[in-house]
N, C-alpha and C. Protein backbone atom coordinates (compact mmCIF):
# COMPACT_ATOMS: atom_id res chain seq x y z
N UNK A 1 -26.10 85.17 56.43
CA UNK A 1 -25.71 84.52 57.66
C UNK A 1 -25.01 85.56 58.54
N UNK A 2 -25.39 85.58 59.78
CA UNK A 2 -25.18 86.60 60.98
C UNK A 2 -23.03 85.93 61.14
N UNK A 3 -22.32 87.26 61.48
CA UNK A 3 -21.26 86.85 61.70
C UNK A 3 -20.95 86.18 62.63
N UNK A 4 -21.83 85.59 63.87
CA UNK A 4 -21.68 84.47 64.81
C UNK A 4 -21.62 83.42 64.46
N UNK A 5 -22.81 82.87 63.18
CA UNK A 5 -22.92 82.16 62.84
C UNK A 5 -21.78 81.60 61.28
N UNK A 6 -21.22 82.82 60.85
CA UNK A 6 -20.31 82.63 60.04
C UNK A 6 -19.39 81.64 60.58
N UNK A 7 -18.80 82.32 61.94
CA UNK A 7 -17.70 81.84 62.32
C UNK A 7 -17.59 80.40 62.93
N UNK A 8 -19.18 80.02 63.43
CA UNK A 8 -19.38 78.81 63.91
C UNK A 8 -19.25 77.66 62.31
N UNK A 9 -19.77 77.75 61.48
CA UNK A 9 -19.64 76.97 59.72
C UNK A 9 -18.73 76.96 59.78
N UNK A 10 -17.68 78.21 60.05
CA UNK A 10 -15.95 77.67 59.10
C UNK A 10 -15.72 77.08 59.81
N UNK A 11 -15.71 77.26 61.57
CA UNK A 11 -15.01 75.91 61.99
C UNK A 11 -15.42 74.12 62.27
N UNK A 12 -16.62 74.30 61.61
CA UNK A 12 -17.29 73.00 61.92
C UNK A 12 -16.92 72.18 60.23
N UNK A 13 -16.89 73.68 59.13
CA UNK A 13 -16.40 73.13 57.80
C UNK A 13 -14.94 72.55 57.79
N UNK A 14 -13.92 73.36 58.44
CA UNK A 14 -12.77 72.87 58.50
C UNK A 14 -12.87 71.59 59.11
N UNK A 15 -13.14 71.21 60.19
CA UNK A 15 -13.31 69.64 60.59
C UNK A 15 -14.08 68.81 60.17
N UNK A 16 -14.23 69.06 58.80
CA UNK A 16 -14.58 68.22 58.04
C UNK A 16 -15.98 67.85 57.93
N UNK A 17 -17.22 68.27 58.27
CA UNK A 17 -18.22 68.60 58.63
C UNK A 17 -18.97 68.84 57.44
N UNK A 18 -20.26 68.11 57.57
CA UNK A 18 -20.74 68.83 56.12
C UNK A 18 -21.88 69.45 56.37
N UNK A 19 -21.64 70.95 56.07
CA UNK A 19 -22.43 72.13 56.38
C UNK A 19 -23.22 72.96 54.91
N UNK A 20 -24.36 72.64 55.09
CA UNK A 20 -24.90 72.62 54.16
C UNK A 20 -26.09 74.99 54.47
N UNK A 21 -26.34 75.77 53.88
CA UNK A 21 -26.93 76.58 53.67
C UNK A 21 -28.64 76.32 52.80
N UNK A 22 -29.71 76.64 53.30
CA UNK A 22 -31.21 76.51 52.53
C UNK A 22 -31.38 75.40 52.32
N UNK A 23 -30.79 74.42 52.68
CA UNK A 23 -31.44 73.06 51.81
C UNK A 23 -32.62 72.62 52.93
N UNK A 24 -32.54 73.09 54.22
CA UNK A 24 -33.51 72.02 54.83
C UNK A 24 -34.62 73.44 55.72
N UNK A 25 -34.01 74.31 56.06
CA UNK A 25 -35.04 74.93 56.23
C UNK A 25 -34.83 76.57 56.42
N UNK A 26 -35.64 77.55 56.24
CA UNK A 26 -35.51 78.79 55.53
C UNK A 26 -35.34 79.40 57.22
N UNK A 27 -35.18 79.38 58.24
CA UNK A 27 -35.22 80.13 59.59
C UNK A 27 -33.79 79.62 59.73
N UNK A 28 -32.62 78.71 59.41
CA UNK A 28 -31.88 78.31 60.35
C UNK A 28 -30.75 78.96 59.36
N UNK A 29 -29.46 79.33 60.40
CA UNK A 29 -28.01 79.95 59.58
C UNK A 29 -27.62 79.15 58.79
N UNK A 30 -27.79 77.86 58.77
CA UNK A 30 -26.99 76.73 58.22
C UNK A 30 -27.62 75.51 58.87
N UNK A 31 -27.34 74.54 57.92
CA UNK A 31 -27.52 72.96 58.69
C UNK A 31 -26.58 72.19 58.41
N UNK A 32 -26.49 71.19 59.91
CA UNK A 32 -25.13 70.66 59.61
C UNK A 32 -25.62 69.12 59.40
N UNK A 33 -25.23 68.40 58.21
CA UNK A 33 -25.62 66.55 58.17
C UNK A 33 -24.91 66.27 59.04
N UNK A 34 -25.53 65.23 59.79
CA UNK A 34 -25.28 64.00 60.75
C UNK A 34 -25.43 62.94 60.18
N UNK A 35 -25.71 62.53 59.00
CA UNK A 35 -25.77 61.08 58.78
C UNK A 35 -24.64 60.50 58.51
N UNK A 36 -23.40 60.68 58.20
CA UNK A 36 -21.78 59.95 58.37
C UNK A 36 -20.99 60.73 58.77
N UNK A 37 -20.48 60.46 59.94
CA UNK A 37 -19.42 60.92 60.28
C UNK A 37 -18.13 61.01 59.82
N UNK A 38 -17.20 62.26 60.14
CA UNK A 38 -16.48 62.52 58.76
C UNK A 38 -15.22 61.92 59.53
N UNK A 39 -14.18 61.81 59.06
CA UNK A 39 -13.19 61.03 59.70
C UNK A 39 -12.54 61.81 60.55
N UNK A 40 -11.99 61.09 61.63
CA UNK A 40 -11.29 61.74 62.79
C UNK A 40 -10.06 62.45 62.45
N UNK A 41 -9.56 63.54 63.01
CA UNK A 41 -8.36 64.37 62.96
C UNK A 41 -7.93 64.49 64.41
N UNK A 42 -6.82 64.09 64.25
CA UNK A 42 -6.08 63.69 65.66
C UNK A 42 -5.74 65.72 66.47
N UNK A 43 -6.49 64.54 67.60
CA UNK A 43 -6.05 65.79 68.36
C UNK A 43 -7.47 67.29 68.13
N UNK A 44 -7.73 66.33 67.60
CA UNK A 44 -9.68 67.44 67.24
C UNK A 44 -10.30 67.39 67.85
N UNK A 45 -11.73 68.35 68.21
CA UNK A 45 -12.81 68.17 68.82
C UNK A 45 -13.55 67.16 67.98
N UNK A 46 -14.83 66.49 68.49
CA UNK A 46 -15.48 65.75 68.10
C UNK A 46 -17.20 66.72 68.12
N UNK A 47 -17.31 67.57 66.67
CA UNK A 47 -18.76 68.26 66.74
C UNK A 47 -19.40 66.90 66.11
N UNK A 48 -20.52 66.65 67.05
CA UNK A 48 -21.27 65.37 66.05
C UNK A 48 -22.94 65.34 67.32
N UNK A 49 -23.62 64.71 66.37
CA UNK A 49 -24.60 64.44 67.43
C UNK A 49 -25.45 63.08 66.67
N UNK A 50 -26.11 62.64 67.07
CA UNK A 50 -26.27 61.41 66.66
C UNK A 50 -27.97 60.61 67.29
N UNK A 51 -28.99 60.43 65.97
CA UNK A 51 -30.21 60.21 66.67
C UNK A 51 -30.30 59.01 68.53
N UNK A 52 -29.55 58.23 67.79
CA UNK A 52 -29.45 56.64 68.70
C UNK A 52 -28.21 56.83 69.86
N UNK A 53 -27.44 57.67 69.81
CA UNK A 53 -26.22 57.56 70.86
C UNK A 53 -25.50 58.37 71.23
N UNK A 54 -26.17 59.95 70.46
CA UNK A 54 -25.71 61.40 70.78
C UNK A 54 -26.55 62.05 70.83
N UNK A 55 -27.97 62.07 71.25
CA UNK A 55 -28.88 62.76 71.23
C UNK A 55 -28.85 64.08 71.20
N UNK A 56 -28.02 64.72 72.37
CA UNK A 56 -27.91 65.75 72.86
C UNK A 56 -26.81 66.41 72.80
N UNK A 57 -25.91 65.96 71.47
CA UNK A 57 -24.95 66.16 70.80
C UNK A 57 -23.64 66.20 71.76
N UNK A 58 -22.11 66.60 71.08
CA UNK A 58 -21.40 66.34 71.91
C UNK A 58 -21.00 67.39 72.13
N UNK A 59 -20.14 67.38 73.66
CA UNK A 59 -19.75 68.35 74.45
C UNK A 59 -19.16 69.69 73.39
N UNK A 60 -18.08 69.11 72.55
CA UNK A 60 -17.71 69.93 71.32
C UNK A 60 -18.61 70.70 70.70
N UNK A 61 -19.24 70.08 70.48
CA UNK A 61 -20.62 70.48 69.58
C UNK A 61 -21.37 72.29 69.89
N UNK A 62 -21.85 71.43 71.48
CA UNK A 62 -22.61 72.20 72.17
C UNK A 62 -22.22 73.66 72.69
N UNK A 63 -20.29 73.18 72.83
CA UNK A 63 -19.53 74.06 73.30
C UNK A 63 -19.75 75.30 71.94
N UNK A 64 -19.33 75.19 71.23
CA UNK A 64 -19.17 75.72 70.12
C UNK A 64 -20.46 76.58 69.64
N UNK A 65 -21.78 75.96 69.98
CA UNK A 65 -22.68 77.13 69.96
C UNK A 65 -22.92 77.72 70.54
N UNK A 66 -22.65 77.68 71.94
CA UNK A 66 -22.72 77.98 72.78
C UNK A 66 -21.74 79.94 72.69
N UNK A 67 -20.49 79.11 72.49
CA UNK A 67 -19.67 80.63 72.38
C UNK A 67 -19.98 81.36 71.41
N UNK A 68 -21.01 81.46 70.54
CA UNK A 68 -21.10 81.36 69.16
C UNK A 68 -22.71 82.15 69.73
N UNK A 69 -23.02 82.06 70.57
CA UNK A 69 -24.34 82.28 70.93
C UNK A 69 -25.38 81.59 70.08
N UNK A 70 -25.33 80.30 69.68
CA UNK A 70 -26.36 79.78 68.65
C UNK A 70 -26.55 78.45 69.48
N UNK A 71 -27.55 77.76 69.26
CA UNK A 71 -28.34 76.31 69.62
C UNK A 71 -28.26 75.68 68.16
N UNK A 72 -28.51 74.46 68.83
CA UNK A 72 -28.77 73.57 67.00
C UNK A 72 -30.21 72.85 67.55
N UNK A 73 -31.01 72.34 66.51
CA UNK A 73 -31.82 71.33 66.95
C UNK A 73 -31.94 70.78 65.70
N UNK A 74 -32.72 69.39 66.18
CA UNK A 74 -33.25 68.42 65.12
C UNK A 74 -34.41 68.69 64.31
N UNK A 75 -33.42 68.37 62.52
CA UNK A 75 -34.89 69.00 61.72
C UNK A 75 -35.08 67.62 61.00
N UNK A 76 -34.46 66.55 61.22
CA UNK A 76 -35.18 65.29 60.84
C UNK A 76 -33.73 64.51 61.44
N UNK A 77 -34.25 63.03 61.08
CA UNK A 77 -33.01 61.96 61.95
C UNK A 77 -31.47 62.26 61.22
N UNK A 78 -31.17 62.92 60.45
CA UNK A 78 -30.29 63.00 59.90
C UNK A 78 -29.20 64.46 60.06
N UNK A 79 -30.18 65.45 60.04
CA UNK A 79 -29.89 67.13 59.99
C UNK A 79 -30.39 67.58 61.17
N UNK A 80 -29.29 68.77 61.32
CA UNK A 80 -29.72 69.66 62.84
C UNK A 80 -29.74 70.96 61.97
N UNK A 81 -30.25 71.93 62.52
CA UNK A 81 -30.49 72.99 62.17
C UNK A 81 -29.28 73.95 63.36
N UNK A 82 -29.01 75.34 62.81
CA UNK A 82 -28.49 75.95 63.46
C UNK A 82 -28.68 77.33 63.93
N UNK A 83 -29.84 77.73 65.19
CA UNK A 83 -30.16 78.89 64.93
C UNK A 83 -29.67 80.01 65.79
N UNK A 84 -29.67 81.70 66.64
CA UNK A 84 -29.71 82.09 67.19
C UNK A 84 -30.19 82.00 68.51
N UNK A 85 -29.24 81.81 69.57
CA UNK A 85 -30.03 81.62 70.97
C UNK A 85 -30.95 82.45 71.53
């Protein structure tokens, strides 16, 4: 995993995030599950995206790959993938 992408996992792991490595597909740094959201921490960003009501994930989210120089996309209704912009 590229050190952009390092740094984007720890902080999506620390908020509780479940960031998973190879399980869903061999091109992406990491994938992050979307299927339960992990519980709120006051005063946190909200990284989440959601098939039915976050499509286009949230501002947090986006922000974060953004500085990170990485995109995420959808690799089924559940998992996003996380790759190099």
């Amino acid at each position: 995993m590229n050190k952009n992408a390092k740094l984007a996992y720890d902080v999506l792991k620390k908020a509780g995030m479940v960031v998973m490595t190879d399980n869903w597909s061999q091109t992406a740094h990491f994938e992050i599950s979307v299927e339960e959201m992990p519980d709120a921490l006051p005063n946190a960003p909200l990284y989440w995206a959601d098939m039915d009501g976050l499509y286009d994930g949230s501002i947090a989210l986006n922000n974060l790959m953004d500085k990170h120089g990485l995109f995420w996309e959808w690799i089924n209704g559940c998992v996003i993938g996380v790759y190099d912009a």
